[in-house]
C-alpha atoms as a PDB file:
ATOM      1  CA  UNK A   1      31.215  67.077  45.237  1.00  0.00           C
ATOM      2  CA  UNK A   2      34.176  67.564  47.704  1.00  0.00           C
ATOM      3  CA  UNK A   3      36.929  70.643  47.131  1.00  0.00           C
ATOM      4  CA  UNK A   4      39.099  71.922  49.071  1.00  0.00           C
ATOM      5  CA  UNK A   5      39.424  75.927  49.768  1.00  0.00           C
ATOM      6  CA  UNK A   6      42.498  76.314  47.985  1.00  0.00           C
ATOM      7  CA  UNK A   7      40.804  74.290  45.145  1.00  0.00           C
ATOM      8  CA  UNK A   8      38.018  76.401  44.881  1.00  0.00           C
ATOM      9  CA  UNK A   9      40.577  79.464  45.392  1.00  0.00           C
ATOM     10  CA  UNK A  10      42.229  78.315  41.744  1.00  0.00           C
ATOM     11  CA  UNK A  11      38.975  77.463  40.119  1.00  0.00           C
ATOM     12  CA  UNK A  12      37.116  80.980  40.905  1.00  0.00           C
ATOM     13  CA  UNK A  13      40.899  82.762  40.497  1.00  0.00           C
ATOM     14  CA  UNK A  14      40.602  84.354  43.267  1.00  0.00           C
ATOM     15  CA  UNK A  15      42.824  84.638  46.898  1.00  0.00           C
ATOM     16  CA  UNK A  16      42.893  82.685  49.903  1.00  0.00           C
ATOM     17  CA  UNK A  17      43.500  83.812  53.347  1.00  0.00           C
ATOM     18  CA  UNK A  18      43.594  80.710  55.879  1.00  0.00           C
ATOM     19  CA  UNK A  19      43.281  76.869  55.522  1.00  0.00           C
ATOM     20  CA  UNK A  20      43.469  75.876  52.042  1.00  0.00           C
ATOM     21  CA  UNK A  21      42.832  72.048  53.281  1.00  0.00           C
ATOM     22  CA  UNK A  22      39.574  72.950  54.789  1.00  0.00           C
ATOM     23  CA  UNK A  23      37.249  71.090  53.091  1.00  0.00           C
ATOM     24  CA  UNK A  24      34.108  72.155  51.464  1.00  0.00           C
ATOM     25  CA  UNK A  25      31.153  69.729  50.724  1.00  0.00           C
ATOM     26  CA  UNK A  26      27.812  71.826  49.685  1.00  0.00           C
ATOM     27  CA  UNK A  27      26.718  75.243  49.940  1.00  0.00           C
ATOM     28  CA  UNK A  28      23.864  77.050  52.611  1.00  0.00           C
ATOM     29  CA  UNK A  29      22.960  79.992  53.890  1.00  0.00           C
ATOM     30  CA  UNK A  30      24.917  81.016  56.872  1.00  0.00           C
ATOM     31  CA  UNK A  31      21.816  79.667  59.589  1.00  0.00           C
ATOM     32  CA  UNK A  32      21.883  76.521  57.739  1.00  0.00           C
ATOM     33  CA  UNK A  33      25.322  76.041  56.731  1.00  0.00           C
ATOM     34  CA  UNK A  34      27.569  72.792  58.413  1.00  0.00           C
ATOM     35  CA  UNK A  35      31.327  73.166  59.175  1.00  0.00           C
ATOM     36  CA  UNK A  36      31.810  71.600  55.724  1.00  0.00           C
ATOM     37  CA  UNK A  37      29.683  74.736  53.510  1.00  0.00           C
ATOM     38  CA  UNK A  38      30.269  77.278  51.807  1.00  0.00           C
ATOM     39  CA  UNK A  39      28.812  80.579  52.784  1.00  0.00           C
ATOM     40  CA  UNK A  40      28.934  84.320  51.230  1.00  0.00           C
ATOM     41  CA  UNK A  41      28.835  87.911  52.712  1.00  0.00           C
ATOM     42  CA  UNK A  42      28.751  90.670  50.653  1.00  0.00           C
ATOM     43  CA  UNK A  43      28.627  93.793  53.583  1.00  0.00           C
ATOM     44  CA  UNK A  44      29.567  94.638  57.091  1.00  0.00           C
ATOM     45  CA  UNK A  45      25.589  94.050  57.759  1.00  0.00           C
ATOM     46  CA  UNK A  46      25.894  90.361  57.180  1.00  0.00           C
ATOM     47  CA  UNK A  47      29.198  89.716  59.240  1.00  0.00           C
ATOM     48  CA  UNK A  48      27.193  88.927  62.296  1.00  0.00           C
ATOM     49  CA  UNK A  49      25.295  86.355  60.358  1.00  0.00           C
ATOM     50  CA  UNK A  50      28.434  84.976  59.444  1.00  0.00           C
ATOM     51  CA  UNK A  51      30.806  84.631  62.263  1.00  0.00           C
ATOM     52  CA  UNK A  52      27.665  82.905  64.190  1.00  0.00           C
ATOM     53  CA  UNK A  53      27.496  80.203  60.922  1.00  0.00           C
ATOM     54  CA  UNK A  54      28.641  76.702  61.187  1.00  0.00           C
ATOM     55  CA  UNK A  55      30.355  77.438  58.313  1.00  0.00           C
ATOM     56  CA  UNK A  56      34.668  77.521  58.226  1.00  0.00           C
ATOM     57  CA  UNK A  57      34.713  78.555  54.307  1.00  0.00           C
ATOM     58  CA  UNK A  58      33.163  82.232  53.527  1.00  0.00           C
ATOM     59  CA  UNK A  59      33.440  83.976  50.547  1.00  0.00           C
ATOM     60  CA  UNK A  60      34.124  87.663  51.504  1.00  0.00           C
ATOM     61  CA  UNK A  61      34.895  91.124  49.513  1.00  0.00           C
ATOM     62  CA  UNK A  62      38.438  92.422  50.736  1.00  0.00           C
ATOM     63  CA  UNK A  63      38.282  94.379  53.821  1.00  0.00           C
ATOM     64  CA  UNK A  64      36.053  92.862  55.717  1.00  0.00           C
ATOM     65  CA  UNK A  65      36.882  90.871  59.034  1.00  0.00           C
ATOM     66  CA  UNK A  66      36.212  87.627  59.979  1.00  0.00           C
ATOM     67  CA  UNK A  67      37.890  85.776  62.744  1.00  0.00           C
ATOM     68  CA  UNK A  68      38.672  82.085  62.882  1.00  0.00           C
ATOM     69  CA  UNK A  69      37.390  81.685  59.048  1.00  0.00           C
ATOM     70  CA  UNK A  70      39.146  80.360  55.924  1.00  0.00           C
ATOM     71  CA  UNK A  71      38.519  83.280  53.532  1.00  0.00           C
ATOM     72  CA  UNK A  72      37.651  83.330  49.649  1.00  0.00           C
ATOM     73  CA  UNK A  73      38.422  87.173  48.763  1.00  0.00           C
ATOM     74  CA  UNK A  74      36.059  87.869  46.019  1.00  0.00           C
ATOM     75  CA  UNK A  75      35.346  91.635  43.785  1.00  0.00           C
ATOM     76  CA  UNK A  76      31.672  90.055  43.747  1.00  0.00           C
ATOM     77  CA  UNK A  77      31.068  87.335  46.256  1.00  0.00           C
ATOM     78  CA  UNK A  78      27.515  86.440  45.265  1.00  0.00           C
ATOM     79  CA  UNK A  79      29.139  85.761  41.869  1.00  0.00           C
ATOM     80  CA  UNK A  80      31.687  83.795  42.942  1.00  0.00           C
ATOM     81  CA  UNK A  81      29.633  81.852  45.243  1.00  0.00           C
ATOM     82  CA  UNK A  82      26.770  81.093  42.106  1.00  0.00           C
ATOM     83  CA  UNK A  83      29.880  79.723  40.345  1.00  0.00           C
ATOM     84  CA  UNK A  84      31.386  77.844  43.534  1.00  0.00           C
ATOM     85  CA  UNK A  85      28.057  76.392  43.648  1.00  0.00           C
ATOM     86  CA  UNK A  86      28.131  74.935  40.168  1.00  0.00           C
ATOM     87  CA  UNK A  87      30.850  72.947  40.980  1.00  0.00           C
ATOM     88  CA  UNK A  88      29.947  71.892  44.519  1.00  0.00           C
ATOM     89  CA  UNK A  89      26.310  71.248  44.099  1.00  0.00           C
ATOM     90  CA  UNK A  90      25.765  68.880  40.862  1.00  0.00           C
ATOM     91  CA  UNK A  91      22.507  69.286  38.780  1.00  0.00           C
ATOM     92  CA  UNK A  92      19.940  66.395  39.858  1.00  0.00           C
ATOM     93  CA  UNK A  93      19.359  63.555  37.458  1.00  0.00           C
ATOM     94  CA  UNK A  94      16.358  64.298  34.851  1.00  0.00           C
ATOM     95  CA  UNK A  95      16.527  60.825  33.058  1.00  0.00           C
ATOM     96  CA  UNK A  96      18.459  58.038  32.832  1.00  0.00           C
ATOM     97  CA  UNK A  97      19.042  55.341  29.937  1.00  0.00           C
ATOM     98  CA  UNK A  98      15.611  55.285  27.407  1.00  0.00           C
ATOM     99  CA  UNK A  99      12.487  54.281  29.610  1.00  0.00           C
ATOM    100  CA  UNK A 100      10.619  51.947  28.140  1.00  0.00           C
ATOM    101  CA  UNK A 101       7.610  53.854  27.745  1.00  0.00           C
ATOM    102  CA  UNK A 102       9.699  56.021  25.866  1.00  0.00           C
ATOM    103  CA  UNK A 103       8.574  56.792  21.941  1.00  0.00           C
ATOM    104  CA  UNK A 104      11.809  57.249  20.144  1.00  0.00           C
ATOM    105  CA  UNK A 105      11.344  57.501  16.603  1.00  0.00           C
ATOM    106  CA  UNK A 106      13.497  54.770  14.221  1.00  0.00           C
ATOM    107  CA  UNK A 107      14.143  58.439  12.412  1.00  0.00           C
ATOM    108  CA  UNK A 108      15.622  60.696  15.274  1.00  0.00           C
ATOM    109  CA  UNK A 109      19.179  60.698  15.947  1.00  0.00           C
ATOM    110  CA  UNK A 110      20.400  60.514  19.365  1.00  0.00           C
ATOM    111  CA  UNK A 111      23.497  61.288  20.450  1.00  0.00           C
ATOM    112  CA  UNK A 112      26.039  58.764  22.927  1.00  0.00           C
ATOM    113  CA  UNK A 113      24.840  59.631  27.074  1.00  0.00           C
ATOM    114  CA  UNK A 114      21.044  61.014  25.775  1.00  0.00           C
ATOM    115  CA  UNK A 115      18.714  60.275  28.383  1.00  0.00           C
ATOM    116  CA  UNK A 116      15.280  59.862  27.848  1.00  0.00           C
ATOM    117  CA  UNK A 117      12.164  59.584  30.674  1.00  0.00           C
ATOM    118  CA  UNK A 118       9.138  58.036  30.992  1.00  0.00           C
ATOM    119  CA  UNK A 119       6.267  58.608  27.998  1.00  0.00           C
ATOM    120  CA  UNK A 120       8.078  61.495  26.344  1.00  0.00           C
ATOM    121  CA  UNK A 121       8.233  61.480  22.676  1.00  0.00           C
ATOM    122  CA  UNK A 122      10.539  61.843  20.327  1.00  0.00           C
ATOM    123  CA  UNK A 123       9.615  62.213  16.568  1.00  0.00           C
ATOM    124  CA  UNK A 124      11.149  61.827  13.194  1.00  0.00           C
ATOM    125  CA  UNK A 125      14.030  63.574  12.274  1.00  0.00           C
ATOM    126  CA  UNK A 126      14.645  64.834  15.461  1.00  0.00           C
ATOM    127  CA  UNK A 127      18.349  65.396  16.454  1.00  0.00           C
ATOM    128  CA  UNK A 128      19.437  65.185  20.744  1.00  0.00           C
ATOM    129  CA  UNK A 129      23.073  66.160  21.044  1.00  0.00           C
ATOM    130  CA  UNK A 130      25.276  63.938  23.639  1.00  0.00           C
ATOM    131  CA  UNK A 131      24.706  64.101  27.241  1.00  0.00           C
ATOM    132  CA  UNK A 132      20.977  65.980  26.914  1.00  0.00           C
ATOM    133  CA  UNK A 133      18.199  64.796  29.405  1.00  0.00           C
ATOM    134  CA  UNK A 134      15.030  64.665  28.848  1.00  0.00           C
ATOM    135  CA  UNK A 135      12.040  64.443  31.494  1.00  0.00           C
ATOM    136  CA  UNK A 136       9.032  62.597  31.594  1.00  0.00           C
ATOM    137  CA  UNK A 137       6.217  63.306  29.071  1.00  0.00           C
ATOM    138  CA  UNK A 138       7.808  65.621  27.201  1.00  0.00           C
ATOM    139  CA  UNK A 139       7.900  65.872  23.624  1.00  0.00           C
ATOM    140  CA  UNK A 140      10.676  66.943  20.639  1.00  0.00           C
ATOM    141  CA  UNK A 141       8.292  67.543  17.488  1.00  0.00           C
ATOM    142  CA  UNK A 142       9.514  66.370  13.725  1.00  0.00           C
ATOM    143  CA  UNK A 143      12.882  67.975  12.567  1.00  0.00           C
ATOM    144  CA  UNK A 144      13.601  69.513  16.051  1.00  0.00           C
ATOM    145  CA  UNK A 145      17.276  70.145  17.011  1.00  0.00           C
ATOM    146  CA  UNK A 146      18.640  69.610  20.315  1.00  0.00           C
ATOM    147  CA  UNK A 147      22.300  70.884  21.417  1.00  0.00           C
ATOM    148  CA  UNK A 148      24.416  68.981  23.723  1.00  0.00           C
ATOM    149  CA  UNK A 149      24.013  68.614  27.509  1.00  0.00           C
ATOM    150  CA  UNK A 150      20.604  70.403  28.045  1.00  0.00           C
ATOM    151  CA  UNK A 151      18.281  69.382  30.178  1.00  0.00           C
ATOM    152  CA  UNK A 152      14.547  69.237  29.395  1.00  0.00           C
ATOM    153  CA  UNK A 153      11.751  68.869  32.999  1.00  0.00           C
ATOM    154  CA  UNK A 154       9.108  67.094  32.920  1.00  0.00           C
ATOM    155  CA  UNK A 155       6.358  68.164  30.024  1.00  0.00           C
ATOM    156  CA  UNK A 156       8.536  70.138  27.866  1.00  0.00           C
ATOM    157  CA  UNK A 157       7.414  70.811  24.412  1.00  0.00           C
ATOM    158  CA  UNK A 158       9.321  71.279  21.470  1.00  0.00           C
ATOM    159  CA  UNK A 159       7.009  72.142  18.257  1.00  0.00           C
ATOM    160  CA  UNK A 160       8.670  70.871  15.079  1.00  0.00           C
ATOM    161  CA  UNK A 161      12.015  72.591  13.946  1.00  0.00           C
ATOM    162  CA  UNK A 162      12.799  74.163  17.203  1.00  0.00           C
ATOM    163  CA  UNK A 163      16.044  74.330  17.667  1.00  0.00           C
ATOM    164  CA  UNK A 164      17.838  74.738  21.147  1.00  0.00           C
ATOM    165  CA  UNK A 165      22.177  75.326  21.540  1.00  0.00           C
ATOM    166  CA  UNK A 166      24.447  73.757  24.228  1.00  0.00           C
ATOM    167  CA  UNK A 167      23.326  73.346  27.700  1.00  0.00           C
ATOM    168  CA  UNK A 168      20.178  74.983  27.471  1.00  0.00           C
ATOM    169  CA  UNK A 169      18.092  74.059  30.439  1.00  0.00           C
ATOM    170  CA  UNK A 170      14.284  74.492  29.679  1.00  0.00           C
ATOM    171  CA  UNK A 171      12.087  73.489  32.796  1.00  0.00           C
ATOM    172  CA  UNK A 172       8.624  72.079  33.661  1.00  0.00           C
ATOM    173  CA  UNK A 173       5.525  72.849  31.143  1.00  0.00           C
ATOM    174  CA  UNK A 174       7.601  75.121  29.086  1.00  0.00           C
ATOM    175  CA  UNK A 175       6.408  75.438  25.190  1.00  0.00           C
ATOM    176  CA  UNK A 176       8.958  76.208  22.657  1.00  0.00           C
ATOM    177  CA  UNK A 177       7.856  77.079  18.698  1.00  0.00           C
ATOM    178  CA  UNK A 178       3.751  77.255  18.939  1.00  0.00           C
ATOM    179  CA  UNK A 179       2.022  79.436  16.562  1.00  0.00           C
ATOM    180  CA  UNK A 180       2.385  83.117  17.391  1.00  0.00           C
ATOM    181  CA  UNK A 181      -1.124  85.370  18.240  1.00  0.00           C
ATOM    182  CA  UNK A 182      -1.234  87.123  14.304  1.00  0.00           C
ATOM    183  CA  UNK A 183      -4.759  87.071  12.282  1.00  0.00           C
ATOM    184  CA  UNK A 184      -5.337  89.820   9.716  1.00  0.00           C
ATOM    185  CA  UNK A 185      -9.058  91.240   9.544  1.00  0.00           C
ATOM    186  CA  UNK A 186     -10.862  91.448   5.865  1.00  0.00           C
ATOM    187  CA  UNK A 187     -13.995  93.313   7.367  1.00  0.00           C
ATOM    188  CA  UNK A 188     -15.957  90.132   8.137  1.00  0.00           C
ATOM    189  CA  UNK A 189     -13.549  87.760   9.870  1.00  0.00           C
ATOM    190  CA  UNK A 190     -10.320  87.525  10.909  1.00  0.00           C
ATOM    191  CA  UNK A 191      -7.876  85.303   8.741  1.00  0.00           C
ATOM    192  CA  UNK A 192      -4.543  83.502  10.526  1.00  0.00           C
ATOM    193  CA  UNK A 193      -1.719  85.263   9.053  1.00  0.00           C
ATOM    194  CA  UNK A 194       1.121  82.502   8.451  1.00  0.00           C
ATOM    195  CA  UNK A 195       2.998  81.629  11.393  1.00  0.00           C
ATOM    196  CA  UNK A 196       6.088  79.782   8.834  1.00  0.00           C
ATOM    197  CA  UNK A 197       9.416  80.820  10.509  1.00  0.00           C
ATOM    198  CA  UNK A 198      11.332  78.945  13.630  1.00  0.00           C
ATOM    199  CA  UNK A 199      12.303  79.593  17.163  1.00  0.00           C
ATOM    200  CA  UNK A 200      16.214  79.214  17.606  1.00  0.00           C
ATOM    201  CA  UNK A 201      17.033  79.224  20.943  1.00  0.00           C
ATOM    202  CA  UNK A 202      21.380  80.092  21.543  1.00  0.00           C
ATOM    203  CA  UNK A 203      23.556  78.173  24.196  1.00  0.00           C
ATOM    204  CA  UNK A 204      23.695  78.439  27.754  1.00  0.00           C
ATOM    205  CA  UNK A 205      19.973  79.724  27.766  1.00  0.00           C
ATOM    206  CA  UNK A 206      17.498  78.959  30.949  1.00  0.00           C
ATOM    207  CA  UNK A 207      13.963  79.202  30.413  1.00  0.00           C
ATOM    208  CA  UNK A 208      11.420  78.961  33.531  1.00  0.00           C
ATOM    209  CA  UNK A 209       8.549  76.813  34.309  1.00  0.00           C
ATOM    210  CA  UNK A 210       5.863  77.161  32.098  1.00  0.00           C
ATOM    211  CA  UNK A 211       6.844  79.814  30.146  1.00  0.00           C
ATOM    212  CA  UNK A 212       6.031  80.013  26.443  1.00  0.00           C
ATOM    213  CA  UNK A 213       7.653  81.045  23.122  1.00  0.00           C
ATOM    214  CA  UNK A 214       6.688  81.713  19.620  1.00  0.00           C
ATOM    215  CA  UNK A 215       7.964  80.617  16.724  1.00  0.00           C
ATOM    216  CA  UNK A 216       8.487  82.996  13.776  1.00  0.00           C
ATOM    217  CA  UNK A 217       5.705  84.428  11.957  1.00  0.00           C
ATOM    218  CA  UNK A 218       7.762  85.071   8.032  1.00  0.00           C
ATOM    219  CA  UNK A 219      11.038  85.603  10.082  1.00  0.00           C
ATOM    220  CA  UNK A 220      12.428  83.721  12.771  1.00  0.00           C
ATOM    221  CA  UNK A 221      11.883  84.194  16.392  1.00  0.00           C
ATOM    222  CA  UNK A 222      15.729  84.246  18.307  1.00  0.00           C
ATOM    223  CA  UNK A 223      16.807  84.039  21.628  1.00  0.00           C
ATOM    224  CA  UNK A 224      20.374  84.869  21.402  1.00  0.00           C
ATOM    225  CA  UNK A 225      23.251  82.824  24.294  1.00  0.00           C
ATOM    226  CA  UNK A 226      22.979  83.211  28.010  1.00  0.00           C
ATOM    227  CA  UNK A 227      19.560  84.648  28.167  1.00  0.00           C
ATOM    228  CA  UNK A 228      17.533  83.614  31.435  1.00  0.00           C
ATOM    229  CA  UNK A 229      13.817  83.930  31.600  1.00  0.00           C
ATOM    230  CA  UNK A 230      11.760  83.822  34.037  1.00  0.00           C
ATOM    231  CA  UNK A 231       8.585  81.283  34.770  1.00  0.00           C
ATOM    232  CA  UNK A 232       5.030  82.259  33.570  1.00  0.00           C
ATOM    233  CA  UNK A 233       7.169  84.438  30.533  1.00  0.00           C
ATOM    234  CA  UNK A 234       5.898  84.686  27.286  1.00  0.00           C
ATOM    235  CA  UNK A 235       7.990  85.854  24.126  1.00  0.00           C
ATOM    236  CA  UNK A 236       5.888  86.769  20.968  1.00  0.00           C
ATOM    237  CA  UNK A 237       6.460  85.954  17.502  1.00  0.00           C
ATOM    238  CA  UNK A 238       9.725  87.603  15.190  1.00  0.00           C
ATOM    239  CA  UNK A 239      11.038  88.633  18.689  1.00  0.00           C
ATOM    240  CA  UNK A 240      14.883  88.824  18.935  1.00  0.00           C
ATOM    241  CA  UNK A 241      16.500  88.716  22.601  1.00  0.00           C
ATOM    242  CA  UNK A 242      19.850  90.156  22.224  1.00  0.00           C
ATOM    243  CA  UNK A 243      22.793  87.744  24.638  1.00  0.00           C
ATOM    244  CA  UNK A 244      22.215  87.795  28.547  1.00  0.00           C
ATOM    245  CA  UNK A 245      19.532  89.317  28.475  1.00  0.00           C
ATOM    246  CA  UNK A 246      17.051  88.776  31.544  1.00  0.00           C
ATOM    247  CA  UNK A 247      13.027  88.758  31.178  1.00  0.00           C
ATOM    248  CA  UNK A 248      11.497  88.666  34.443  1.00  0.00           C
ATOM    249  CA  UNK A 249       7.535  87.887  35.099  1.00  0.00           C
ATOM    250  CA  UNK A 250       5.905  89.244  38.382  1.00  0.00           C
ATOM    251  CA  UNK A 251       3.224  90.006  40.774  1.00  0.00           C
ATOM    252  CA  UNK A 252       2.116  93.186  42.100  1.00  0.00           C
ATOM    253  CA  UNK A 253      -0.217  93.856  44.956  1.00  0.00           C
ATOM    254  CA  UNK A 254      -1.387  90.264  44.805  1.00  0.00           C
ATOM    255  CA  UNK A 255      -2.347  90.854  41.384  1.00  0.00           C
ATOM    256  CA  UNK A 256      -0.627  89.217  37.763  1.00  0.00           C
ATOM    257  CA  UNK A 257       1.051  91.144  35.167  1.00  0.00           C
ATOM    258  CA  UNK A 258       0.823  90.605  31.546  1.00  0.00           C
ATOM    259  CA  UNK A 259       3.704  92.109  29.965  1.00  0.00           C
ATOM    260  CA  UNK A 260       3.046  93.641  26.538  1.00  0.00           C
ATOM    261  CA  UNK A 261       6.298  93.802  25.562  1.00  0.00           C
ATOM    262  CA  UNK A 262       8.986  93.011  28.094  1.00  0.00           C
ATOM    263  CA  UNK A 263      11.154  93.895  30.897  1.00  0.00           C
ATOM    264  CA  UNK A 264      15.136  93.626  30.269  1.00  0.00           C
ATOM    265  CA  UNK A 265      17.792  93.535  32.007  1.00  0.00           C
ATOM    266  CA  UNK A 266      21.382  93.861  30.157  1.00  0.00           C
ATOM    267  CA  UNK A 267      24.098  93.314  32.671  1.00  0.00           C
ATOM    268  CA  UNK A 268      26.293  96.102  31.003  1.00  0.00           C
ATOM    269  CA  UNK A 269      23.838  98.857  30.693  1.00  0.00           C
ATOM    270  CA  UNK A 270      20.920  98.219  33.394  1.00  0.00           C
ATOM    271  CA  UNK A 271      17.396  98.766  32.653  1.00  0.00           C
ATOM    272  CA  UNK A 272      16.338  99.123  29.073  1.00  0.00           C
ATOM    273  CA  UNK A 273      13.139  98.829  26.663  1.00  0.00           C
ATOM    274  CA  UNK A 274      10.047  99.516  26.840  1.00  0.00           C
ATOM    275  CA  UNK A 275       7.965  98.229  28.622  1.00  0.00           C
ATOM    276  CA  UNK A 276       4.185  98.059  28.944  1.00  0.00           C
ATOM    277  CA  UNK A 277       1.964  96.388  32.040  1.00  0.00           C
ATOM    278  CA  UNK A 278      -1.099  94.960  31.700  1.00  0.00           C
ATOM    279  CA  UNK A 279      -3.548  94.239  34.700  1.00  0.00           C
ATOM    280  CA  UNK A 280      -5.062  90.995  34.817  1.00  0.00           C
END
């Protein structure tokens, strides 16, 4: 989608110094970027890098000097270019229409715009709020409740009940609501203890490829608005993930990390939990 720099100046709220007709189509790193993309620098390292670029439209912190560029003066130009990039670079097309292959029960509601793909499943009672795609295969389990304009990838599952917010974007193989690990031992064998309460999942949330999260086990299991985890995550039972708050998976020396509880990241505060590693 085409702005102009002085368009994207009023949209970020932030100043202009050059061409505010120069017009700006996409956005690229600066070795890859055309004369019509958008580029970033945050230090006086990365200046080089950017006066070679194709680029005519950088986003810069003030200060710093760039000749014969039309300049976005941003307090935090990575930022500024993530939110640029919303508006530049659309979301690609999950679904569109009801495939045919579809299974849309008589008994779900779906809201005007709902998109659904090929073989996925949708079962009674279930609720998709206007504008929400969802991939191939997937499936939205009995009584589940889905906000308006997410986006669901390919194999998504939604146990019964789940419920998602607003523009939550949940990607490829990604299980919402399954049973949490619990059992109770009476001496001989181990006995399920009752896994009865939901998973609600708050707007604006992003959840990775793959990763998994458990319902309730007599409470509810919450994931509060603007969280983002990461793919291969795994959130237990009863857990409660205060707002943007980041859980990140990882790799270490070529070898996988189980983490016992979790690692978070709280954009206010930094670093805090606790948080336990487990070598796999």
């Amino acid at each position: 989608m085409m702005r102009t720099a002085g368009e994207l100046a009023d949209w970020l709220g932030i100043q202009l110094e050059g061409d505010a007709a120069v017009e700006v189509h996409g956005v690229a790193s600066p070795e890859r970027a055309g004369s019509h993309d958008l580029i970033y620098v945050e230090t006086e390292k990365h200046v080089e890098r950017a006066q070679a670029s194709a680029a005519l439209c950088v986003i810069a912190p003030t200060g710093l000097a760039l000749s014969g560029r039309t300049l976005l003066r941003a307090e935090n130009p990575k930022a500024a270019f993530a939110r640029a990039a919303a508006t530049l670079v659309p979301a690609p097309q999950i679904a569109s229409g009801i495939h045919p292959t579809a299974a849309v029960s008589a008994g779900a509601q779906l809201g005007r715009g709902v998109a659904v793909g090929p073989y996925a499943v949708v079962e009674d009672l279930a609720f998709v709020g206007a504008g929400t795609q969802i991939g191939a295969h997937c499936v939205i389990g009995r009584s589940a409740w889905i906000g308006e304009d997410c986006r669901l990838h390919p194999r998504v599952t939604l146990y019964p009940g789940v419920r998602l917010g607003h523009r939550v974007e949940v990607h490829a193989g990604a299980v919402l609501g399954s049973d949490g690990f619990g059992y109770a031992f009476d001496g001989e064998r181990y006995w399920k203890f009752p896994q009865i309460g939901l998973l609600e999942i708050g707007d604006d949330v992003e959840i990775g490829a793959n990763a998994t999260i458990d319902r309730g086990s007599l409470e509810d299991t919450c994931i509060e608005a603007g969280v983002k985890l990461d793919n291969l995550v795994h959130v237990g039972h009863n857990a409660d993930i205060g707002e943007n708050v980041i859980l990140v998976a990882r790799a270490e020396d070529g070898r996988a990390l189980g983490l016992c509880w979790c690692v978070l990241f709280d954009p206010g505060n930094g670093l805090e939990g606790e948080v336990a590693e487990l070598y796999v």
